[in-house]
Protein backbone atom coordinates (compact mmCIF):
# COMPACT_ATOMS: atom_id res chain seq x y z
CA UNK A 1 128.39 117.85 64.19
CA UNK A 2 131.75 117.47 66.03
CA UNK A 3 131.96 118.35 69.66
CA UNK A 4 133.87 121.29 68.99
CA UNK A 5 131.03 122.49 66.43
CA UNK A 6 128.62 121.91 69.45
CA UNK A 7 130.64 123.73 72.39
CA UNK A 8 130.40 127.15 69.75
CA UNK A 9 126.67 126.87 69.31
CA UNK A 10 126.31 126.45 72.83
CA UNK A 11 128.81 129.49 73.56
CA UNK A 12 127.38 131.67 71.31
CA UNK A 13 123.93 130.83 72.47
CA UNK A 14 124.45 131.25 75.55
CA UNK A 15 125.42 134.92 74.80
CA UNK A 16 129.52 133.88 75.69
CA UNK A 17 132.76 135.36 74.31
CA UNK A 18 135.87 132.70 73.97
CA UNK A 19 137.60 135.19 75.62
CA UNK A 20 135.20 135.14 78.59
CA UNK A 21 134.91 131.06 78.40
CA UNK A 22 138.68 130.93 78.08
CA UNK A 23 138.94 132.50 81.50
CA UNK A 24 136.46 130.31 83.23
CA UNK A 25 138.22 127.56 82.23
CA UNK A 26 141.61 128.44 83.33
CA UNK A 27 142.74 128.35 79.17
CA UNK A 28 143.29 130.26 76.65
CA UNK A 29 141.50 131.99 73.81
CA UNK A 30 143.16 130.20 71.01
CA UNK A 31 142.65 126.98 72.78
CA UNK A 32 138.88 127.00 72.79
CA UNK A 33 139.50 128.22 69.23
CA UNK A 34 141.00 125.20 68.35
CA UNK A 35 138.43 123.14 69.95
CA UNK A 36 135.64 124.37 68.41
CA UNK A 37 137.36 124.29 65.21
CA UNK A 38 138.71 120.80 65.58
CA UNK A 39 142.13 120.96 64.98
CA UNK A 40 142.85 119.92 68.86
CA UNK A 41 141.31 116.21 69.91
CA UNK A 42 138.32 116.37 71.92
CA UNK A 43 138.80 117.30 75.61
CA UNK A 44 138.83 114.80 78.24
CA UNK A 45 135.75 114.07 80.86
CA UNK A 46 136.84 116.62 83.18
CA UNK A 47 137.10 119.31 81.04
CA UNK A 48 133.91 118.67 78.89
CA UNK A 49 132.20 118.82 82.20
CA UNK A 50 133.49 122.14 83.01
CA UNK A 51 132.65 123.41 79.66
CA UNK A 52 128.93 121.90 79.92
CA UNK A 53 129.24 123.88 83.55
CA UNK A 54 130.30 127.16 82.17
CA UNK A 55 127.67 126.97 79.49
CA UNK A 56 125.46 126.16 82.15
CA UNK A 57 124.19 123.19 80.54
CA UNK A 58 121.98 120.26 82.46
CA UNK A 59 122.75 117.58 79.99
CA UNK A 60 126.30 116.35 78.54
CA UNK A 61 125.11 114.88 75.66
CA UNK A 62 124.40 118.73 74.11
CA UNK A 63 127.78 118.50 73.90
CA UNK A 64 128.69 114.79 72.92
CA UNK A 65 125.17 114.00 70.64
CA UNK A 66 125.21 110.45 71.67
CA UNK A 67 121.67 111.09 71.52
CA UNK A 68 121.35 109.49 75.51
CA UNK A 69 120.93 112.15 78.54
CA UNK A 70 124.11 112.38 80.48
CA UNK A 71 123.31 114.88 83.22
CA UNK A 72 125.75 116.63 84.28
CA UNK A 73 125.32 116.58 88.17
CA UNK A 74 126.19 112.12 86.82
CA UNK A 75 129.93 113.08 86.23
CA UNK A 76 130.64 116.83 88.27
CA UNK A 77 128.81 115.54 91.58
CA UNK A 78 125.94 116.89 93.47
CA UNK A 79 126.75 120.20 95.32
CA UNK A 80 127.00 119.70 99.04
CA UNK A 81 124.54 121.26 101.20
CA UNK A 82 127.21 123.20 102.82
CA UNK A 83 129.16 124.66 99.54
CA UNK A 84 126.91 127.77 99.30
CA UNK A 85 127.98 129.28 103.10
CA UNK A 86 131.64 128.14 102.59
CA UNK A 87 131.68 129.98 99.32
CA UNK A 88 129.99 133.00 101.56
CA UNK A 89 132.94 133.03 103.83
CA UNK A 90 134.97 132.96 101.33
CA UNK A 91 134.22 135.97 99.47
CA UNK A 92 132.84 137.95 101.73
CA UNK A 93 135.01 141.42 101.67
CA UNK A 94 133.14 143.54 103.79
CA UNK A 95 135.25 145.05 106.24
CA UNK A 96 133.23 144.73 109.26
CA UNK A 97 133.93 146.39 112.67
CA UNK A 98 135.16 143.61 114.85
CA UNK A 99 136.67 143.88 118.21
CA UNK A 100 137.46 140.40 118.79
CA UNK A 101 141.21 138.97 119.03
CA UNK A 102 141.62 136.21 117.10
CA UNK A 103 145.30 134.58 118.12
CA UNK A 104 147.37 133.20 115.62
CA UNK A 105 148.39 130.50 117.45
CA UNK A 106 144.67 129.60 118.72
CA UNK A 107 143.52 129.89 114.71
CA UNK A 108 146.91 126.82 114.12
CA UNK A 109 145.56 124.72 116.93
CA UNK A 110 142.00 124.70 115.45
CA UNK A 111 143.36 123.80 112.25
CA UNK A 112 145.52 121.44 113.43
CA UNK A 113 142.53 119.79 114.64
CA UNK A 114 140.61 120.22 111.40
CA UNK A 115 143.36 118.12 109.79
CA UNK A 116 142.87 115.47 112.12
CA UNK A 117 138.81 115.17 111.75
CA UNK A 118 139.18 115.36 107.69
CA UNK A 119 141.30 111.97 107.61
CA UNK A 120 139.65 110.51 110.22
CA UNK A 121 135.77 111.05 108.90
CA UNK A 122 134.12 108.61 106.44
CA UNK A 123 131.90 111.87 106.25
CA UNK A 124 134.92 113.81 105.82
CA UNK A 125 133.16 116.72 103.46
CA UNK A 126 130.46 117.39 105.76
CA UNK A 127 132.49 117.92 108.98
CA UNK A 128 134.88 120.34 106.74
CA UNK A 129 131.24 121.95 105.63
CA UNK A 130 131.13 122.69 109.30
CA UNK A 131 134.52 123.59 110.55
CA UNK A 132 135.33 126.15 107.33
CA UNK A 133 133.38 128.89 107.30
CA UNK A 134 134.04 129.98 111.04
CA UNK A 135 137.93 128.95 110.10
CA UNK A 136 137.73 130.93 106.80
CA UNK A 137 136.50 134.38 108.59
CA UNK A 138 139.06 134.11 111.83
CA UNK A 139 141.84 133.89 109.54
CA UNK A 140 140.63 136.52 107.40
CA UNK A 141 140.16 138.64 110.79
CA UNK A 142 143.87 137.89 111.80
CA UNK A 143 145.38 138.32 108.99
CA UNK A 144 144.18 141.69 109.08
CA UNK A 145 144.19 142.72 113.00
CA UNK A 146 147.33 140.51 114.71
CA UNK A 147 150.34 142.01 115.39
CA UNK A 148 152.12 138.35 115.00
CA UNK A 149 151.57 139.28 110.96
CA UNK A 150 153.76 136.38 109.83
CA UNK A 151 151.84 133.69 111.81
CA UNK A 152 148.79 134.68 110.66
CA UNK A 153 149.69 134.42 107.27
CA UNK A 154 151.02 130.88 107.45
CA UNK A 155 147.61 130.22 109.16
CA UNK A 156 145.86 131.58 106.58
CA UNK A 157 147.79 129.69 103.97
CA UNK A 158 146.77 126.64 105.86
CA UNK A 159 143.08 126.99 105.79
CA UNK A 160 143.05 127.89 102.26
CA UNK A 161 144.66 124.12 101.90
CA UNK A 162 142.36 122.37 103.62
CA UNK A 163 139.48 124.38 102.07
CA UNK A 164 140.85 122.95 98.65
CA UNK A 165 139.85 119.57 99.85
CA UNK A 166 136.73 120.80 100.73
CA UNK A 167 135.77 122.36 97.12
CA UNK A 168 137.22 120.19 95.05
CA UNK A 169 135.38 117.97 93.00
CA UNK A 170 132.10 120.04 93.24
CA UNK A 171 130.28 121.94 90.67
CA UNK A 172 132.15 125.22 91.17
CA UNK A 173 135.94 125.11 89.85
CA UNK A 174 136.22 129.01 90.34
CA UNK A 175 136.33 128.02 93.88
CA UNK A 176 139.38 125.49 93.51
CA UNK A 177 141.36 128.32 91.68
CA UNK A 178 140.13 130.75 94.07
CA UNK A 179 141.87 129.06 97.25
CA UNK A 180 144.88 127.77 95.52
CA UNK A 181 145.81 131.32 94.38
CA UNK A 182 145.04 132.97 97.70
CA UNK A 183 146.77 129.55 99.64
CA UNK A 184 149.78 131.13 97.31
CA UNK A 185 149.65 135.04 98.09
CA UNK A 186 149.77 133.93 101.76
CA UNK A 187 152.18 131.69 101.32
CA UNK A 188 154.56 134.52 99.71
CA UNK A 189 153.69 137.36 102.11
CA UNK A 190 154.45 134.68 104.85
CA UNK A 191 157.98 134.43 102.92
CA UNK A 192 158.15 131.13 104.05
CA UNK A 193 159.36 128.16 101.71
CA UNK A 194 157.46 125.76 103.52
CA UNK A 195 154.18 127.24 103.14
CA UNK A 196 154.62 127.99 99.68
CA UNK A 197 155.41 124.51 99.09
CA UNK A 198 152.25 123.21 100.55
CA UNK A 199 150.07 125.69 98.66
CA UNK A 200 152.01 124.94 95.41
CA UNK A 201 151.19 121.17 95.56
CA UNK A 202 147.24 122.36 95.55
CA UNK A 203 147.93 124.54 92.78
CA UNK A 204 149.84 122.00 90.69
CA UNK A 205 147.04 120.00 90.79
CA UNK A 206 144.52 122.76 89.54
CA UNK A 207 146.87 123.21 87.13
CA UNK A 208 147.25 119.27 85.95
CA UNK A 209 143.55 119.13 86.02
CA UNK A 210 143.64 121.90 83.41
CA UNK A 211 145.78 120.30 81.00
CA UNK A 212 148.28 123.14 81.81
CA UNK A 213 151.16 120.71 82.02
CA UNK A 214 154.65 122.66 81.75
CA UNK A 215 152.94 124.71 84.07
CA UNK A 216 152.18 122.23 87.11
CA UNK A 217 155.73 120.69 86.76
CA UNK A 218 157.54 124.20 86.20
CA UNK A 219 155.64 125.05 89.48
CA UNK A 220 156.40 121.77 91.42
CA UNK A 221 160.30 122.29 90.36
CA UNK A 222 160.49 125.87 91.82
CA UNK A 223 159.03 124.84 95.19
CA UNK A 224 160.95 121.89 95.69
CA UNK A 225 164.20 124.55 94.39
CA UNK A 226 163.31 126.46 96.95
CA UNK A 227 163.62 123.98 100.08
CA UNK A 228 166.90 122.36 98.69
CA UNK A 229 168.74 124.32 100.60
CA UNK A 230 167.43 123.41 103.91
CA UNK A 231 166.83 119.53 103.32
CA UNK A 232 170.43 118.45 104.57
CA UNK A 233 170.30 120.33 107.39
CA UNK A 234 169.46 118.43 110.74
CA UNK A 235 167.21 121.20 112.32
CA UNK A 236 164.97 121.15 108.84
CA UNK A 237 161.65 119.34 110.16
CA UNK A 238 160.97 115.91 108.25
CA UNK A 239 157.70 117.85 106.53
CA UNK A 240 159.69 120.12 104.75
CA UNK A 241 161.37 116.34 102.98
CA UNK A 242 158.00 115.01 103.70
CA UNK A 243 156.07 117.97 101.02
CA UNK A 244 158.88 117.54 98.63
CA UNK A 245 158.23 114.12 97.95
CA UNK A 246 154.56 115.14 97.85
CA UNK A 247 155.55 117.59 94.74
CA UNK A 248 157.96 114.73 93.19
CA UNK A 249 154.67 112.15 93.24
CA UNK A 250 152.52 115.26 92.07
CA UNK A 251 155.13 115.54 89.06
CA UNK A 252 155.36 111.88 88.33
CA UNK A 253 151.45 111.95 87.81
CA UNK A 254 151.15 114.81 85.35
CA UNK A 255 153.65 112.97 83.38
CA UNK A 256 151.52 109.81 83.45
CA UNK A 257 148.31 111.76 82.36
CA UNK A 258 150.67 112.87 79.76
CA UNK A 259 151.22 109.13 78.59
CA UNK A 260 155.05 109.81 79.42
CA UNK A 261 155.90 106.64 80.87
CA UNK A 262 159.64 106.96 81.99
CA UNK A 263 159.45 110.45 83.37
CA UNK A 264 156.45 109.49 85.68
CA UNK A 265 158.30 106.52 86.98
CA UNK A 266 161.43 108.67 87.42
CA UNK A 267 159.09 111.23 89.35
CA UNK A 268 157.87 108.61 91.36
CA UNK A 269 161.10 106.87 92.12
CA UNK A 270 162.57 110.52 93.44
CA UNK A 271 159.18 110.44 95.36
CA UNK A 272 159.85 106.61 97.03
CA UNK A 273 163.15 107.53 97.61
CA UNK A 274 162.59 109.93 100.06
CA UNK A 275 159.86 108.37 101.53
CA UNK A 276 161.91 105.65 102.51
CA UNK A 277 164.28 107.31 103.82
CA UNK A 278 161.31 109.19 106.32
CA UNK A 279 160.30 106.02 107.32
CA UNK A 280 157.30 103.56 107.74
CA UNK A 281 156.11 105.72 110.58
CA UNK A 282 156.15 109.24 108.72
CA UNK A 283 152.51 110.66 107.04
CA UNK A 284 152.75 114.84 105.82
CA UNK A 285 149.13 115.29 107.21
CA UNK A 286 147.95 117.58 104.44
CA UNK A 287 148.64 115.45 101.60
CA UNK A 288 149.24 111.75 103.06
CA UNK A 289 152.93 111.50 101.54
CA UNK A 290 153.98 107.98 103.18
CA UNK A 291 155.15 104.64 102.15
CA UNK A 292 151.75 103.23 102.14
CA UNK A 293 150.62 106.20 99.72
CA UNK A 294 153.63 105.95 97.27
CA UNK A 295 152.26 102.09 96.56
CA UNK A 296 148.81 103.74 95.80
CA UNK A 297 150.38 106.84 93.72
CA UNK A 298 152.04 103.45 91.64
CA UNK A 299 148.47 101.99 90.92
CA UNK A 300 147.18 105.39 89.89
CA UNK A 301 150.36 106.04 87.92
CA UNK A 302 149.50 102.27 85.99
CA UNK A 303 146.05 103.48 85.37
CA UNK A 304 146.85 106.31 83.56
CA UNK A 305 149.60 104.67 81.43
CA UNK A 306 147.07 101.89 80.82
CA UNK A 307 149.19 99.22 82.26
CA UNK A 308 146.35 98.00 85.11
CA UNK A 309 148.58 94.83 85.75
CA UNK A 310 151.19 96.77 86.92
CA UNK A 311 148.26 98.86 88.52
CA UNK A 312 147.07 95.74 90.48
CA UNK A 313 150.84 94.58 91.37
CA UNK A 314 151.33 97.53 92.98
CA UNK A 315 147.77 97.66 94.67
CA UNK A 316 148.69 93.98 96.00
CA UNK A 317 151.43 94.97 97.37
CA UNK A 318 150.01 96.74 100.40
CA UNK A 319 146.85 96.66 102.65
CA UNK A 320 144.77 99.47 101.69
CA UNK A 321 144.08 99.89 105.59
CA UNK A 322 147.67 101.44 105.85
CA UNK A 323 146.60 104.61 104.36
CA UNK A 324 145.91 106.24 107.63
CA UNK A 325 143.32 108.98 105.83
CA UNK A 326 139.77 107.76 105.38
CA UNK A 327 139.35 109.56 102.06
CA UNK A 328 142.49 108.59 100.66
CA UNK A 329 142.18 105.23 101.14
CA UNK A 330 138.61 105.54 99.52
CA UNK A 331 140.36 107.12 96.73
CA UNK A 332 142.61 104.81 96.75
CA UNK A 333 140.40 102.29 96.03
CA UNK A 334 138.23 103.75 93.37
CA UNK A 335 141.78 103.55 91.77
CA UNK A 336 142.22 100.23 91.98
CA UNK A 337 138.84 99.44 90.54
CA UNK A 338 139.81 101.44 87.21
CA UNK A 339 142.57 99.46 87.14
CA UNK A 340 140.20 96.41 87.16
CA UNK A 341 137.92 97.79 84.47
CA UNK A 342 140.74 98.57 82.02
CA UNK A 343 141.45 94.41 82.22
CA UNK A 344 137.14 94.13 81.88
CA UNK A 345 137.20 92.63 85.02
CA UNK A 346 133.82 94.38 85.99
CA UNK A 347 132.94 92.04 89.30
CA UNK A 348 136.12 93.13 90.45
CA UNK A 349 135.41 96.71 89.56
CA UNK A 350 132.20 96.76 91.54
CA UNK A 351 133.37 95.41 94.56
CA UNK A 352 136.40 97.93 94.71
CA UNK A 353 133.82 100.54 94.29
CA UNK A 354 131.69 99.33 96.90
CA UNK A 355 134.30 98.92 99.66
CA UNK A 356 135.66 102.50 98.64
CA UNK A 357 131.98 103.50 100.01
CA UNK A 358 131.78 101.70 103.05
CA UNK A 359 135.54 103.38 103.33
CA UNK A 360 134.07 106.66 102.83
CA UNK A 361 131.37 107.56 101.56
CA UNK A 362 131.68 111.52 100.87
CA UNK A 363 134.67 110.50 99.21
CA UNK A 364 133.08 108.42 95.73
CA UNK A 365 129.81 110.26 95.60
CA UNK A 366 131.86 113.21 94.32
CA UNK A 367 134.53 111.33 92.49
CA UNK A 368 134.00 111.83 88.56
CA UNK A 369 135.94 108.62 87.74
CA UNK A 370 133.88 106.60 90.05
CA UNK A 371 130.93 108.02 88.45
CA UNK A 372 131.68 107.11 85.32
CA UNK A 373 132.57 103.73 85.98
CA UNK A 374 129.15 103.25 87.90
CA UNK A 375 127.85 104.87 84.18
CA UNK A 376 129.59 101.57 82.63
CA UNK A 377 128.49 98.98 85.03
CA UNK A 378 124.87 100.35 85.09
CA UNK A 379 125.09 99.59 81.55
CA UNK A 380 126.76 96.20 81.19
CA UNK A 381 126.46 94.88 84.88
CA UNK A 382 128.61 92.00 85.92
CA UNK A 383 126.90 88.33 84.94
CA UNK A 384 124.11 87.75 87.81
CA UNK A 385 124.92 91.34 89.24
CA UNK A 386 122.21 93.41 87.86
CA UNK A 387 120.24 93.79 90.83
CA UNK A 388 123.48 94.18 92.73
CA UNK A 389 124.45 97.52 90.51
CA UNK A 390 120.88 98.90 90.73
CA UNK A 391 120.97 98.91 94.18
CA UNK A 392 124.31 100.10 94.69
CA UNK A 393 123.36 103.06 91.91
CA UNK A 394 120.65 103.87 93.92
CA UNK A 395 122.72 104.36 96.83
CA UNK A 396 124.70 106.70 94.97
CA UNK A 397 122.21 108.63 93.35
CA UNK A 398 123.45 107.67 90.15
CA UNK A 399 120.19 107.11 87.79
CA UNK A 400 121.34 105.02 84.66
């Protein structure tokens, strides 16, 4: 049977409508028509895995028939210990009775200091496990008490961005669409460009990581539309150039997952551009826009056009140590061993991978493409490397 044969059984087993599967993947009904009935390729990693999730199935292969167990938790990533009360916090609508004043400002500072601790942590997801659901529930609370309205809604905004890092890449995607959307509304009732910027570059990527293409980019284009106006202005802050270069680099990616080689360089080159003219000492703390992170956007942008010597020109180009975030760097590097296992260069690979751990390790235990690769090497280690690979599996939690 094809894959798309297998995804009906298991829908229809399982009791689901495509209407009801199409909405908890984020697509629509006549495109898990046309994957079931083959006349769309076979989804990509990411989305097979969030099929297999919405089916609630352990093992991949019910899906693929390779006739080897691929379980799921291999690819998606364990669920941190801390997901369940962050998910609490978040959707927790009772309207309790609640005398405290939370300020505004005090709820910014406390972010602002979240920020900091997330780059700076090799154990980045755990501290955020910590920090969010107390951060989630103040701003809540002010949003709905303060009399500074405004403020608290940009506040808001902001915690629903960092919470993004916090749920992404764990088995519960309803939660990645659940704080980009609400990162949104607060950004609108805000009604300030700035804000919505910075909760439409979390939402593009939901969006890219959905296949919904036109969408991401239409999305990108309208927020970086809508601070045009105030870019030439002295008084405009250098993060309001510093998130539209963040959207331009976000474009230039979809179009490389697209295959679309010019228009993700073009992306990108908009994106250098104006990180050169920032400067070497500028970083946009919620999504690392810098020089040093525009030469790792050009490795990932080689990867995904299958070019990993361009991939590794660009990742030689730079110390990975510049990228003043922890996790980015680590991502950064899990990159640049892709790149290194396109050209079958699988020592190379292994070693990337194991420096992105010592870089930070909450960072490639719930990285799907890291995961994968591990799934490769575990099969055809490097020559004299086997016991190397088990080892390094094991510290993983990866069982081949």
């Amino acid at each position: 049977m094809t894959i798309g044969q297998r995804i009906r059984i298991q829908r229809e087993r399982a009791g689901i409508s495509r209407p009801v599967l199409a909405g908890l993947l984020g697509r629509s009904v006549e495109w898990v028509k046309a994957v079931e009935n083959g006349r769309l390729q076979t989804p990509r990693l990411p989305m097979l895995l969030r099929i297999a999730q919405a089916l609630e199935l352990d093992d991949l292969a019910t899906l693929t028939g390779d006739g080897h167990a691929v379980p799921v938790t291999v690819f998606a990533g364990a669920r941190h210990p801390a997901l369940t009360e962050v998910q609490t916090a978040l959707t927790d609508y009772r309207l309790i009775s609640d005398d405290r004043t939370v300020s505004p400002r005090h709820l910014t500072e406390r972010l602002r200091t979240a920020w900091r601790i997330r780059h700076s942590s090799p154990d980045h997801r755990t501290q955020l496990g910590a920090l969010l659901p107390g951060l989630i529930r103040d701003a809540q609370h002010a949003a709905r008490t303060s009399e500074e309205r405004r403020e608290a809604r940009r506040a808001r905004a902001g915690v629903y961005q960092l919470a993004d890092f916090y749920v992404a890449y764990q088995p519960a995607p309803e939660l990645v669409w659940m704080v980009a959307d609400r990162a949104m509304s607060e950004g609108y009732e805000a009604d300030d460009p700035y804000v919505i910027a910075c909760s439409a570059w979390a939402m593009v990527q939901a969006l890219r990581d959905s296949g919904r293409w036109e969408e991401a980019i239409a999305l990108a284009r309208s927020a970086i539309d809508q601070l045009d106006p105030y870019l030439h202005r002295e008084a405009t802050p250098d993060d309001w150039r510093g998130i539209t270069g963040a959207l331009e680099a976000e474009i230039a990616y979809v179009f490389a997952r697209r295959g679309r080689c010019g228009e993700a360089w073009a992306g990108w080159e908009r994106a250098d551009k104006i990180a050169r003219q920032l400067g070497t000492s500028y970083r946009h703390v919620q999504t690392s826009f810098s020089l040093p992170v525009m030469a790792a956007h050009a490795t990932t942008l080689g990867v995904e056009l299958h070019r990993p010597g361009e991939a590794l020109r660009s990742a030689r180009s730079f110390e990975p140590d510049q990228i003043v975030s922890l996790p980015r760097r680590s991502r950064h590097l899990i990159e640049v061993a892709r790149a290194y296992l396109q050209r079958d260069e699988e020592t190379a690979a292994l070693m990337m991978l194991i420096e992105s751990e010592r870089t930070a390790p909450e960072t490639i235990r719930y990285n799907g493409y890291a995961r994968e690769m591990l799934g490769e090497l575990s099969k055809k280690p490097p020559t004299g490397m086997r016991a190397e690979v088990r080892e390094f599996s094991r510290k993983m939690g990866f069982r081949a």
